[in-house]
C-alpha atoms as a PDB file:
ATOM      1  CA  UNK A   1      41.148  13.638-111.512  1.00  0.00           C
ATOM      2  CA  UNK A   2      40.042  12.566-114.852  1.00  0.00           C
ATOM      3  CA  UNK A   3      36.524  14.086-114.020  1.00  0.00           C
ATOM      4  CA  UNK A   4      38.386  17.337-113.103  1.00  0.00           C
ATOM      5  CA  UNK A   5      40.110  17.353-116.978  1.00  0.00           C
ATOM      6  CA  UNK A   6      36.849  16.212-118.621  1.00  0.00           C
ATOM      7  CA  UNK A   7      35.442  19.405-117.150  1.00  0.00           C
ATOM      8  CA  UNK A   8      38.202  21.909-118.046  1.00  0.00           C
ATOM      9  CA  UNK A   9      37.957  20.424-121.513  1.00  0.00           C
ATOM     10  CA  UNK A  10      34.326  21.046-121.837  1.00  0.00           C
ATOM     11  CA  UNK A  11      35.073  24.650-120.469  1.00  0.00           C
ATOM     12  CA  UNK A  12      37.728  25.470-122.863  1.00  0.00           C
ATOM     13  CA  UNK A  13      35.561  23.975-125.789  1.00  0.00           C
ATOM     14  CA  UNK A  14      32.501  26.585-124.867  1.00  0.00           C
ATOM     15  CA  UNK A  15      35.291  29.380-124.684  1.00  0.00           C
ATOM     16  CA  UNK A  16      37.152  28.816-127.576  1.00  0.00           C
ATOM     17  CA  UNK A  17      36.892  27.110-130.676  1.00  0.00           C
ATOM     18  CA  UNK A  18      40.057  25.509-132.901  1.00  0.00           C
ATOM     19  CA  UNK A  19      40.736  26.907-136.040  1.00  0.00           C
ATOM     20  CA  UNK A  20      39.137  23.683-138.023  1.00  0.00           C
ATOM     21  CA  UNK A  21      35.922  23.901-136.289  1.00  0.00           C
ATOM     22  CA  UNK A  22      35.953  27.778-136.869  1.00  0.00           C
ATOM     23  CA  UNK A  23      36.726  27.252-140.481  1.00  0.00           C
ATOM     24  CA  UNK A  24      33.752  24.857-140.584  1.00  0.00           C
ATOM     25  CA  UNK A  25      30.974  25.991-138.531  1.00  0.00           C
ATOM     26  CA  UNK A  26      31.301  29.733-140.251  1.00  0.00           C
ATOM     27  CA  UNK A  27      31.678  28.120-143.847  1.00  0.00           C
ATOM     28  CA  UNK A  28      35.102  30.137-144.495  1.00  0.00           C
ATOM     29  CA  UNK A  29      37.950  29.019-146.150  1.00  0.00           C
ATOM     30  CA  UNK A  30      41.760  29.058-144.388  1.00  0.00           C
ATOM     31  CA  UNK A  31      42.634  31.581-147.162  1.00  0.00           C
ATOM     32  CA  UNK A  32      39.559  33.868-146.346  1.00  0.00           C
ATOM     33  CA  UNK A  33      40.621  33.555-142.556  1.00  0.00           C
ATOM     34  CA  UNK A  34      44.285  34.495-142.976  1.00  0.00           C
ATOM     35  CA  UNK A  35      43.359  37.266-145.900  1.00  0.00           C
ATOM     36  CA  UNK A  36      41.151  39.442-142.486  1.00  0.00           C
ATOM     37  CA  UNK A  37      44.301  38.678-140.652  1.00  0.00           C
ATOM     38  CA  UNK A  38      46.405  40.216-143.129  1.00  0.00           C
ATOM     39  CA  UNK A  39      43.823  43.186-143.379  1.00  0.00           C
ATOM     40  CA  UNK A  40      43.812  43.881-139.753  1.00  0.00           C
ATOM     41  CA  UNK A  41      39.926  42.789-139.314  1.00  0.00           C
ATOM     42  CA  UNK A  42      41.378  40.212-137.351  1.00  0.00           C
ATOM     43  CA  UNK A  43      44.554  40.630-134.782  1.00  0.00           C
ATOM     44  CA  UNK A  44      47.123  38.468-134.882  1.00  0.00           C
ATOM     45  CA  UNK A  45      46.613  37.870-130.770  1.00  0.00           C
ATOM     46  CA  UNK A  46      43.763  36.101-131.315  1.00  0.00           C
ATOM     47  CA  UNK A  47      45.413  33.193-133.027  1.00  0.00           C
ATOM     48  CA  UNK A  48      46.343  31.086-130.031  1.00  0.00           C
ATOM     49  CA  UNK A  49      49.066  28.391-130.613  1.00  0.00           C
ATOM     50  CA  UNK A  50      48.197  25.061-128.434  1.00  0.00           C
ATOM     51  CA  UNK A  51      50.721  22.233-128.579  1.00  0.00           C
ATOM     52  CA  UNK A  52      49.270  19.144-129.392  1.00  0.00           C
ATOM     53  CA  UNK A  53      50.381  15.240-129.394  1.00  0.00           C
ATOM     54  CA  UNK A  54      50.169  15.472-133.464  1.00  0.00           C
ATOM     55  CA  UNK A  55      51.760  19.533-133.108  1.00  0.00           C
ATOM     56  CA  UNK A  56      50.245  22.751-132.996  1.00  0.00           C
ATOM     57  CA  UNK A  57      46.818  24.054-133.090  1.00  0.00           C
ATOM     58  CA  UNK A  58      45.587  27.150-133.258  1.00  0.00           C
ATOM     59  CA  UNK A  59      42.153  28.219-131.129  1.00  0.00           C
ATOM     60  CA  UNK A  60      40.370  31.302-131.061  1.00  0.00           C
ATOM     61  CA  UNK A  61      38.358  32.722-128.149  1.00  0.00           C
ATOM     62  CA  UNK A  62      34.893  32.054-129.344  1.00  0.00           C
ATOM     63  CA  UNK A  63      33.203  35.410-128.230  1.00  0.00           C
ATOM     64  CA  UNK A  64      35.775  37.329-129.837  1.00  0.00           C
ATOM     65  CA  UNK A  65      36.229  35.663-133.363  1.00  0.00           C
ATOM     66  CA  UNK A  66      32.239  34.521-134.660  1.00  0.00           C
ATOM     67  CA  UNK A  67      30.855  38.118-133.985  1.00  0.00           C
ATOM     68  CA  UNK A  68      33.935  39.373-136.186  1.00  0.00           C
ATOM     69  CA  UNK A  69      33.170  36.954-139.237  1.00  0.00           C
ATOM     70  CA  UNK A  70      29.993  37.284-138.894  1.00  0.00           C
ATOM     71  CA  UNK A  71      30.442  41.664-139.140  1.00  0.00           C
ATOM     72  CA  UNK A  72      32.525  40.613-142.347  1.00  0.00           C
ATOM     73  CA  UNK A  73      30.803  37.562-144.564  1.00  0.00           C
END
């Protein structure tokens, strides 16, 4: 069992990509993320609330969300 969740975790991890790591491995800023959301260059569907032990975290599907920042930096 604990094999079988270390595997669906590495799955999710190359499909999407949390909000932090986003931020970091695009070199954006949370301002600059939520200003293409407010523009419409990014939908508001594609930020995906995930409860967490500390809260909430958002992820992204990671085909989706780099080739759009990348279109826009």
């Amino acid at each position: 069992m604990l094999r079988y969740n270390m595997d669906i975790k590495q799955n999710m991890e190359k499909i999407m990509i949390s909000k932090k790591d986003l931020l970091n491995e695009m070199k954006i800023s949370y301002g600059q993320l939520y200003r293409w959301k407010r523009e419409g260059l990014i939908p508001d569907e594609w930020f995906i609330k995930q409860s967490v032990s500390t809260g909430q975290e958002t992820y992204f599907k990671r085909d989706l969300i780099i080739p759009r920042i990348k279109n826009n930096i």
